[in-house]
PDB file of N, CA and C in Angstrom:
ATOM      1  N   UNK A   1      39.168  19.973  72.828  1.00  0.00           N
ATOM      2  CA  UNK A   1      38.308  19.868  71.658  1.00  0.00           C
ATOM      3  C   UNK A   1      36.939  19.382  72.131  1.00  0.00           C
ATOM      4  N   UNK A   2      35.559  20.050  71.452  1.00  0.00           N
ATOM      5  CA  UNK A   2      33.999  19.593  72.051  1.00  0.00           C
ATOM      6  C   UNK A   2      34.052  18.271  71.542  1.00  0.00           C
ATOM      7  N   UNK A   3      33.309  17.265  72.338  1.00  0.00           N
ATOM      8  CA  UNK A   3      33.610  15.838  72.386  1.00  0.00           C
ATOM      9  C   UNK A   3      32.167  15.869  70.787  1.00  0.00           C
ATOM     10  N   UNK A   4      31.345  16.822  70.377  1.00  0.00           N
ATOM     11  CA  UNK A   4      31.254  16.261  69.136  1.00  0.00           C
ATOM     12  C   UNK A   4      31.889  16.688  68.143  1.00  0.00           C
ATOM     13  N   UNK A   5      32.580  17.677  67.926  1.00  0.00           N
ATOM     14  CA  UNK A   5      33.994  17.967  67.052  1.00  0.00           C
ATOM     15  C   UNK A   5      34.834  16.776  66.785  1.00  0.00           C
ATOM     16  N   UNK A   6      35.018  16.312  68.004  1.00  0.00           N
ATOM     17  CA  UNK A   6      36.142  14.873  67.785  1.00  0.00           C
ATOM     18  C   UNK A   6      35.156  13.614  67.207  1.00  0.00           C
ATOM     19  N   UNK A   7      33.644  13.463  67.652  1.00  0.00           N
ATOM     20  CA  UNK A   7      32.944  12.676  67.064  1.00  0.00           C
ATOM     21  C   UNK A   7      33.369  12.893  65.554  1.00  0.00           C
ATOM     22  N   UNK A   8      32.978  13.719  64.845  1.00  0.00           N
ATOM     23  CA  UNK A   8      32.687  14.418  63.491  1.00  0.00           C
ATOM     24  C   UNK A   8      33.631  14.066  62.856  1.00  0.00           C
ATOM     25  N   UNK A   9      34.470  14.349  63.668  1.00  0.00           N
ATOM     26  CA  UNK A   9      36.589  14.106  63.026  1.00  0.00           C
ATOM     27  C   UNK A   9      36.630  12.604  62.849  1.00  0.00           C
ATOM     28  N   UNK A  10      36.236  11.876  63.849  1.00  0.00           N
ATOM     29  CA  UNK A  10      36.233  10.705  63.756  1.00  0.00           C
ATOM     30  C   UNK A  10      35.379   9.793  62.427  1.00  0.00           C
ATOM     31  N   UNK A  11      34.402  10.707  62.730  1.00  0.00           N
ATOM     32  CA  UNK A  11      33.101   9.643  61.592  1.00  0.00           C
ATOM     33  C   UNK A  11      33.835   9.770  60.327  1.00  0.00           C
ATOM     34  N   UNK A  12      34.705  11.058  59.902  1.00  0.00           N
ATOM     35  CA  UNK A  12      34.804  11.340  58.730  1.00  0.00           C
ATOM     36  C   UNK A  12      35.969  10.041  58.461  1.00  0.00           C
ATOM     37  N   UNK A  13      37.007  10.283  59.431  1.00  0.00           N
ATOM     38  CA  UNK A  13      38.346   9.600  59.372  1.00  0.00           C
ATOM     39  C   UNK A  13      37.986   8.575  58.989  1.00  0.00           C
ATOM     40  N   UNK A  14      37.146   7.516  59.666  1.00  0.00           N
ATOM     41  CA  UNK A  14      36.793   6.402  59.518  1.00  0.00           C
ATOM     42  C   UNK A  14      36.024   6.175  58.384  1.00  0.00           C
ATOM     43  N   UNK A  15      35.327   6.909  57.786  1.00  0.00           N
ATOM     44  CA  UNK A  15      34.899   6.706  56.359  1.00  0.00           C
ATOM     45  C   UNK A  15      35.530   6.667  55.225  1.00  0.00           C
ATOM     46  N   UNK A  16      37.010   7.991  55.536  1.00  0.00           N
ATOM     47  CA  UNK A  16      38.174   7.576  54.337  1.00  0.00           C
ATOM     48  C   UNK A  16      38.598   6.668  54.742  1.00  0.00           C
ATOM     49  N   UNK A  17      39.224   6.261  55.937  1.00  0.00           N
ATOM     50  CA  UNK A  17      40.300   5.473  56.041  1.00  0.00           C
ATOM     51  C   UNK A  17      39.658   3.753  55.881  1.00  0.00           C
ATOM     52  N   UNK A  18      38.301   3.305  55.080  1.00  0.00           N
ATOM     53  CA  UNK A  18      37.516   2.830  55.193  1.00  0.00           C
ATOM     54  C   UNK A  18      37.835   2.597  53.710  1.00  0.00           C
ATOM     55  N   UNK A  19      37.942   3.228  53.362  1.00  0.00           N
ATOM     56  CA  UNK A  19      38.335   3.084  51.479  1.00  0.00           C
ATOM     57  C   UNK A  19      39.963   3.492  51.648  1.00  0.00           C
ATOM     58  N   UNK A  20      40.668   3.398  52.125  1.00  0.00           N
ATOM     59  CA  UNK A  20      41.970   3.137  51.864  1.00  0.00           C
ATOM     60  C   UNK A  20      42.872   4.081  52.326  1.00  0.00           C
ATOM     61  N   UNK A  21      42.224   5.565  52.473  1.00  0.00           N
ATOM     62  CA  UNK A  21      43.166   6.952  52.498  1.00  0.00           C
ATOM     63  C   UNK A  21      43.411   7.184  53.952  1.00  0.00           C
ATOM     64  N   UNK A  22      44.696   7.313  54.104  1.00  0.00           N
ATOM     65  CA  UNK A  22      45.202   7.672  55.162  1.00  0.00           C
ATOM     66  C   UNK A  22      45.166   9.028  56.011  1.00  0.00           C
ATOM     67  N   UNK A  23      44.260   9.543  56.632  1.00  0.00           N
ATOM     68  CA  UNK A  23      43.811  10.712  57.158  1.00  0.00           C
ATOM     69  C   UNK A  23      44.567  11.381  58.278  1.00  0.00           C
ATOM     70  N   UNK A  24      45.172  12.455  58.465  1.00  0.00           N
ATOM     71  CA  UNK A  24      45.609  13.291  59.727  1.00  0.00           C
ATOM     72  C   UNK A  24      44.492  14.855  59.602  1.00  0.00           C
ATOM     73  N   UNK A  25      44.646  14.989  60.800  1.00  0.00           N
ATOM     74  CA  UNK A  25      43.831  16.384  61.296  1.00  0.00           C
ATOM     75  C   UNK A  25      45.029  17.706  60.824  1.00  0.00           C
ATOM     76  N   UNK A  26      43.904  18.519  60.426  1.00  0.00           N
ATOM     77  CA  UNK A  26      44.710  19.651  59.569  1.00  0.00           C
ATOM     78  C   UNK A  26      43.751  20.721  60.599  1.00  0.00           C
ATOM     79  N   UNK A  27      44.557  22.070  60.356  1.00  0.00           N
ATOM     80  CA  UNK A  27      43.723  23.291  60.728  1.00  0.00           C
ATOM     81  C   UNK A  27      43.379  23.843  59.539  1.00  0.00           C
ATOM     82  N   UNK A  28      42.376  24.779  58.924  1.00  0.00           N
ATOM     83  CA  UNK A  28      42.009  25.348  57.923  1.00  0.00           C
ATOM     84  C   UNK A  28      41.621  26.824  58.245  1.00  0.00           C
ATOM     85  N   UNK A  29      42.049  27.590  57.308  1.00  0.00           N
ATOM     86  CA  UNK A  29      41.773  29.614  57.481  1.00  0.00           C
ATOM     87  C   UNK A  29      41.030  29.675  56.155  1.00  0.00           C
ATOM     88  N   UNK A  30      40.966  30.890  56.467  1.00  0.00           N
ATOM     89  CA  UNK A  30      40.538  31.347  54.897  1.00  0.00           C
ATOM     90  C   UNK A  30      41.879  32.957  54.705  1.00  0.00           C
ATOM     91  N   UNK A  31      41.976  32.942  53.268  1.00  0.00           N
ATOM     92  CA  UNK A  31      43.270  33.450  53.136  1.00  0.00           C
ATOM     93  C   UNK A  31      42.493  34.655  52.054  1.00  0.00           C
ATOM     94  N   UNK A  32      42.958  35.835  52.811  1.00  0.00           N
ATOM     95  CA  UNK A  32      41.857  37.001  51.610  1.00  0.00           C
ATOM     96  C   UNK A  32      42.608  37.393  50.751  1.00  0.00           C
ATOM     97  N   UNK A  33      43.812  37.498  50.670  1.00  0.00           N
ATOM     98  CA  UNK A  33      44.788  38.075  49.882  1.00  0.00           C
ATOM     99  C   UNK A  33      44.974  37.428  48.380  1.00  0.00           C
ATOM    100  N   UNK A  34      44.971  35.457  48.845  1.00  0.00           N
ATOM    101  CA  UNK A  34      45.043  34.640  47.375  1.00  0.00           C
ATOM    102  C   UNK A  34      43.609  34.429  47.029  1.00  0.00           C
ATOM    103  N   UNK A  35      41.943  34.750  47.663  1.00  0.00           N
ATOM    104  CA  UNK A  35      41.150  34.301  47.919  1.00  0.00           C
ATOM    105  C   UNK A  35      41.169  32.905  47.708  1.00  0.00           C
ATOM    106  N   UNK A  36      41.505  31.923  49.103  1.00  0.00           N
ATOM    107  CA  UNK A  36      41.462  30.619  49.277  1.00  0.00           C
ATOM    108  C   UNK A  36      41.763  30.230  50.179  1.00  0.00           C
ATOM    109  N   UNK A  37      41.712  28.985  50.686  1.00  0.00           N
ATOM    110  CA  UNK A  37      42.078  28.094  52.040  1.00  0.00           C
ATOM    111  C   UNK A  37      43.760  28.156  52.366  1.00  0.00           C
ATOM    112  N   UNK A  38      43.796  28.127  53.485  1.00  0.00           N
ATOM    113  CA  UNK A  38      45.209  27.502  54.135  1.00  0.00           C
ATOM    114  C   UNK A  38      44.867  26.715  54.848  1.00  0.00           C
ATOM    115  N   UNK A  39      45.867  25.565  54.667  1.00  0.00           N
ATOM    116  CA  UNK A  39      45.595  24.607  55.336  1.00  0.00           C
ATOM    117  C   UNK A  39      46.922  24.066  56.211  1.00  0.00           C
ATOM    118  N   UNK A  40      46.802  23.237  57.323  1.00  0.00           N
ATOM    119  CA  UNK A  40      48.453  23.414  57.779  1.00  0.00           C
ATOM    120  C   UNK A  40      47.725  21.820  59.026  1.00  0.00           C
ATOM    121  N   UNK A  41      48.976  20.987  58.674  1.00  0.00           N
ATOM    122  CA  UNK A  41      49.076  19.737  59.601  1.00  0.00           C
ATOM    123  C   UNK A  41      49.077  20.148  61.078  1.00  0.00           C
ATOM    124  N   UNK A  42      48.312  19.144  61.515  1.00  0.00           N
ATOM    125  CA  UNK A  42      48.069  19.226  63.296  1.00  0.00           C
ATOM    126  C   UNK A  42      49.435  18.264  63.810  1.00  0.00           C
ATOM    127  N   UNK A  43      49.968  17.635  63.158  1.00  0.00           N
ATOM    128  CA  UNK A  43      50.893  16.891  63.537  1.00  0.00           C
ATOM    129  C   UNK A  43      51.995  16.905  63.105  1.00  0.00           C
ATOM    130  N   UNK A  44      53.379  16.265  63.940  1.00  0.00           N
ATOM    131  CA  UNK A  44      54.787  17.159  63.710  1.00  0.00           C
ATOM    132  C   UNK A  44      54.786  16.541  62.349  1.00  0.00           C
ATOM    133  N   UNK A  45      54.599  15.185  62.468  1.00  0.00           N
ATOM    134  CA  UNK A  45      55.212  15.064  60.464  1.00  0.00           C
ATOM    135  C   UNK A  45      53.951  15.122  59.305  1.00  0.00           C
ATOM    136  N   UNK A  46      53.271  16.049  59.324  1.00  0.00           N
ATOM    137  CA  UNK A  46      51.966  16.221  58.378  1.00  0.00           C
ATOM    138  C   UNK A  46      51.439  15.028  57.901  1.00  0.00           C
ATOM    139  N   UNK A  47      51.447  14.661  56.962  1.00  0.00           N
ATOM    140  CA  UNK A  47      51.103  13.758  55.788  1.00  0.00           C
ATOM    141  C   UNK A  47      51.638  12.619  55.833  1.00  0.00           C
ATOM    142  N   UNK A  48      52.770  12.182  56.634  1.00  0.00           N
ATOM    143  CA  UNK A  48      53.458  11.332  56.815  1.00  0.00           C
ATOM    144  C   UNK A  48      52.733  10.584  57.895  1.00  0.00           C
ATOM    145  N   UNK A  49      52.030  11.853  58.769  1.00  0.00           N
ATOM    146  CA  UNK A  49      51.664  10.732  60.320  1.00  0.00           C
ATOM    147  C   UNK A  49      50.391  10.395  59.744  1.00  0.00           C
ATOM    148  N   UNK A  50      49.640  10.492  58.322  1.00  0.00           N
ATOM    149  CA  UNK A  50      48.325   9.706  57.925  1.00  0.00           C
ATOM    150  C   UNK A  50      48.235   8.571  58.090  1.00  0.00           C
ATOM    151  N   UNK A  51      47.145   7.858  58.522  1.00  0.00           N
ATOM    152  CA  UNK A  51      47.094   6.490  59.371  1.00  0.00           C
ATOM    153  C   UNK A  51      45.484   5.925  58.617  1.00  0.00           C
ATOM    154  N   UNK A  52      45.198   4.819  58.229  1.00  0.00           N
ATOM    155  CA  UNK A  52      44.251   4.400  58.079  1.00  0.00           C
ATOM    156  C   UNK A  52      43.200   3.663  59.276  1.00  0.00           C
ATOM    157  N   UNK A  53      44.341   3.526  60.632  1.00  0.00           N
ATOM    158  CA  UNK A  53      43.683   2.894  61.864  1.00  0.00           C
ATOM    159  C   UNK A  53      43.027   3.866  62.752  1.00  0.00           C
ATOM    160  N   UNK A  54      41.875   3.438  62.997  1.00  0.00           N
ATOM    161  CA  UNK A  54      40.867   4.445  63.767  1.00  0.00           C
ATOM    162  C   UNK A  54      41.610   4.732  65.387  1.00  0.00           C
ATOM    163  N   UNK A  55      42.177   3.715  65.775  1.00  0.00           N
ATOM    164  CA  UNK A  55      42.470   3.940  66.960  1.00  0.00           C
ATOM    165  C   UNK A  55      44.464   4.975  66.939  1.00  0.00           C
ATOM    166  N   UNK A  56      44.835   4.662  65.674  1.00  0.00           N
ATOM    167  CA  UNK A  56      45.909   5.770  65.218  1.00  0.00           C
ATOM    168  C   UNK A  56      45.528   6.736  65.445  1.00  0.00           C
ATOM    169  N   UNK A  57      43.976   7.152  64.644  1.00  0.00           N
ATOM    170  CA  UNK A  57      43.937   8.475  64.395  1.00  0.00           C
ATOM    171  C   UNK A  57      43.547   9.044  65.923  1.00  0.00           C
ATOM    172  N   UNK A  58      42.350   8.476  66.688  1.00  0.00           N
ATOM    173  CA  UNK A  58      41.918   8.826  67.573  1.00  0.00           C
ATOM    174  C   UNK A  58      42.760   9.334  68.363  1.00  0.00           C
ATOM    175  N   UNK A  59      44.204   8.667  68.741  1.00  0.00           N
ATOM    176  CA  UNK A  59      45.621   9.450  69.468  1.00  0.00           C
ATOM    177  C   UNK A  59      45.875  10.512  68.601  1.00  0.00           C
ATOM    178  N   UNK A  60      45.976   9.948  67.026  1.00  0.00           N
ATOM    179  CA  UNK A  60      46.255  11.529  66.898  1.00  0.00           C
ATOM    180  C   UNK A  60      45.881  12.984  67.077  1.00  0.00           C
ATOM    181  N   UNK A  61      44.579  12.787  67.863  1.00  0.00           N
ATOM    182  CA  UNK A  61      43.474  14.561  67.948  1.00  0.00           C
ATOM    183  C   UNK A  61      43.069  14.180  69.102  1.00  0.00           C
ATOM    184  N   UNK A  62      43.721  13.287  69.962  1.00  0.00           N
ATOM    185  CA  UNK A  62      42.948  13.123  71.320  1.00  0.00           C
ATOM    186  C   UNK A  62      44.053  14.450  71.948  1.00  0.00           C
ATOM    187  N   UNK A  63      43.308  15.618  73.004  1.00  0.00           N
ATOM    188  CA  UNK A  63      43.681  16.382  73.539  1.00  0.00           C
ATOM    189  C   UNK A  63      44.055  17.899  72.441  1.00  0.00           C
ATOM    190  N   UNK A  64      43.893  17.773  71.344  1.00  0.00           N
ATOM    191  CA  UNK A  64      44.492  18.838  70.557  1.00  0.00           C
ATOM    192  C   UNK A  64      43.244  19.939  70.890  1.00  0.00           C
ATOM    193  N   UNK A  65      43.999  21.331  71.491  1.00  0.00           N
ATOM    194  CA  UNK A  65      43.120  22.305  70.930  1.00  0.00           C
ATOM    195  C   UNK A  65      43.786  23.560  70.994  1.00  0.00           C
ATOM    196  N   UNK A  66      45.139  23.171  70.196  1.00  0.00           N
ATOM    197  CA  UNK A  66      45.826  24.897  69.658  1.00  0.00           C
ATOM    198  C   UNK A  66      45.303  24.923  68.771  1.00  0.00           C
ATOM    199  N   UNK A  67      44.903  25.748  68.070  1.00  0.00           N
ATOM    200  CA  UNK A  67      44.603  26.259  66.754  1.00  0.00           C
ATOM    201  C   UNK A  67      44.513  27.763  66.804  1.00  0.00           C
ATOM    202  N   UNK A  68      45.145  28.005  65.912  1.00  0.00           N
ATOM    203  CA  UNK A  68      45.082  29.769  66.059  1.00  0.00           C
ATOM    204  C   UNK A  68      43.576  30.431  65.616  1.00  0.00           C
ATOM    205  N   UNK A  69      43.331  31.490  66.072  1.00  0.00           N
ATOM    206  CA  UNK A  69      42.139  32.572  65.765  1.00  0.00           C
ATOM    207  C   UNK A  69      42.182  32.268  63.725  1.00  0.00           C
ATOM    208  N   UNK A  70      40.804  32.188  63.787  1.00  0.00           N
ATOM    209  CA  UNK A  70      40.476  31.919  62.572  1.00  0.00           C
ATOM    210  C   UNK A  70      40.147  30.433  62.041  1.00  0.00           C
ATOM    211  N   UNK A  71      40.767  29.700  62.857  1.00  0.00           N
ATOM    212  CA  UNK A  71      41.187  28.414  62.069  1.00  0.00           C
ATOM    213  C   UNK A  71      40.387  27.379  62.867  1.00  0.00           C
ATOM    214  N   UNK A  72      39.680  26.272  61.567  1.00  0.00           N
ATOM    215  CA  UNK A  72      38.889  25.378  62.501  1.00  0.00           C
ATOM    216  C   UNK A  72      39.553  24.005  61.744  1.00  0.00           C
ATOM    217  N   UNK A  73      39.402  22.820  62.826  1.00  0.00           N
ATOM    218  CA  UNK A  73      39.823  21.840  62.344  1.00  0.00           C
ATOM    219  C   UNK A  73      39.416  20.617  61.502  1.00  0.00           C
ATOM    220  N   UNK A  74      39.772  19.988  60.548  1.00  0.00           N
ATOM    221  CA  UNK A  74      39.783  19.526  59.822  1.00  0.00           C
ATOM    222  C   UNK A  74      40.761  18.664  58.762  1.00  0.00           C
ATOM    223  N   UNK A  75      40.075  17.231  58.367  1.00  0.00           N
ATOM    224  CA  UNK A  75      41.053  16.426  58.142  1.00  0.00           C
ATOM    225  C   UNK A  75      41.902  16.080  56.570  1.00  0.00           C
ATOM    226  N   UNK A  76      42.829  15.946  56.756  1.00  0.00           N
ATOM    227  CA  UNK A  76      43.943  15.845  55.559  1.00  0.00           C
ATOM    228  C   UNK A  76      43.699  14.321  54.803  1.00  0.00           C
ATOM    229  N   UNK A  77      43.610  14.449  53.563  1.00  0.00           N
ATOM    230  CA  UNK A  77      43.806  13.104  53.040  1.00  0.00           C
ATOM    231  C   UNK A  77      45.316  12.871  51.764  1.00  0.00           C
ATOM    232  N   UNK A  78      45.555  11.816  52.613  1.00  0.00           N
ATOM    233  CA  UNK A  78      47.549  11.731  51.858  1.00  0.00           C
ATOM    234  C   UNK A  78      46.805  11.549  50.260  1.00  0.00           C
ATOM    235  N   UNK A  79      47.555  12.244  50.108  1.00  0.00           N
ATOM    236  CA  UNK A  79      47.094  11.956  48.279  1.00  0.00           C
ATOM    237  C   UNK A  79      47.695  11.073  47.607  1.00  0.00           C
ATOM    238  N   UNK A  80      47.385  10.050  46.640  1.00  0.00           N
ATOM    239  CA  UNK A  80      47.528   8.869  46.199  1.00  0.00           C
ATOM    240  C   UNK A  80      48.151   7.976  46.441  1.00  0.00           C
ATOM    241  N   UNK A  81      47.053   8.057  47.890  1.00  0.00           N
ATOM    242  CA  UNK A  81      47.500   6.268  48.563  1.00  0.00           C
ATOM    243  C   UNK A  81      46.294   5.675  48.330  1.00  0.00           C
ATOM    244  N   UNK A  82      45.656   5.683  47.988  1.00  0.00           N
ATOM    245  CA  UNK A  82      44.553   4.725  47.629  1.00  0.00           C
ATOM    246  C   UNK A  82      44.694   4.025  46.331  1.00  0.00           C
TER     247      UNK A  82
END
């Protein structure tokens, strides 16, 4: 991953997880058929591995760069944990 991609990932993480929401890295497409996003967890337990600790998250996207053709990365927020 370009070391400012992971910056970016980071600034964001740390701004939710700053107000309470627990953030994991997602991949995102665009889907022509429903016209809309797909979105799909970078990590084995999705939503579950959301972490509010910067140094959590930072392991979590340190070294990641499968992502399939199409898809750029971007972060998940667990929904109503705040």
């Amino acid at each position: 991953m370009p070391k400012a991609l992971a910056a970016s990932l980071l600034e964001g993480a740390h701004s939710w997880a700053e107000r309470g929401l627990p953030v994991f890295p997602i991949a995102i497409s665009w889907n022509e058929k429903k016209s809309g996003t797909n979105k799909r967890p970078l990590t084995p337990s999705g939503h579950h591995d959301g972490t509010t600790d910067p140094e959590s998250f930072e392991r979590l996207i340190k070294g990641m760069s499968s992502i399939r053709d199409g898809e750029v990365f971007g972060l998940g927020a667990v929904p109503g944990a705040a």
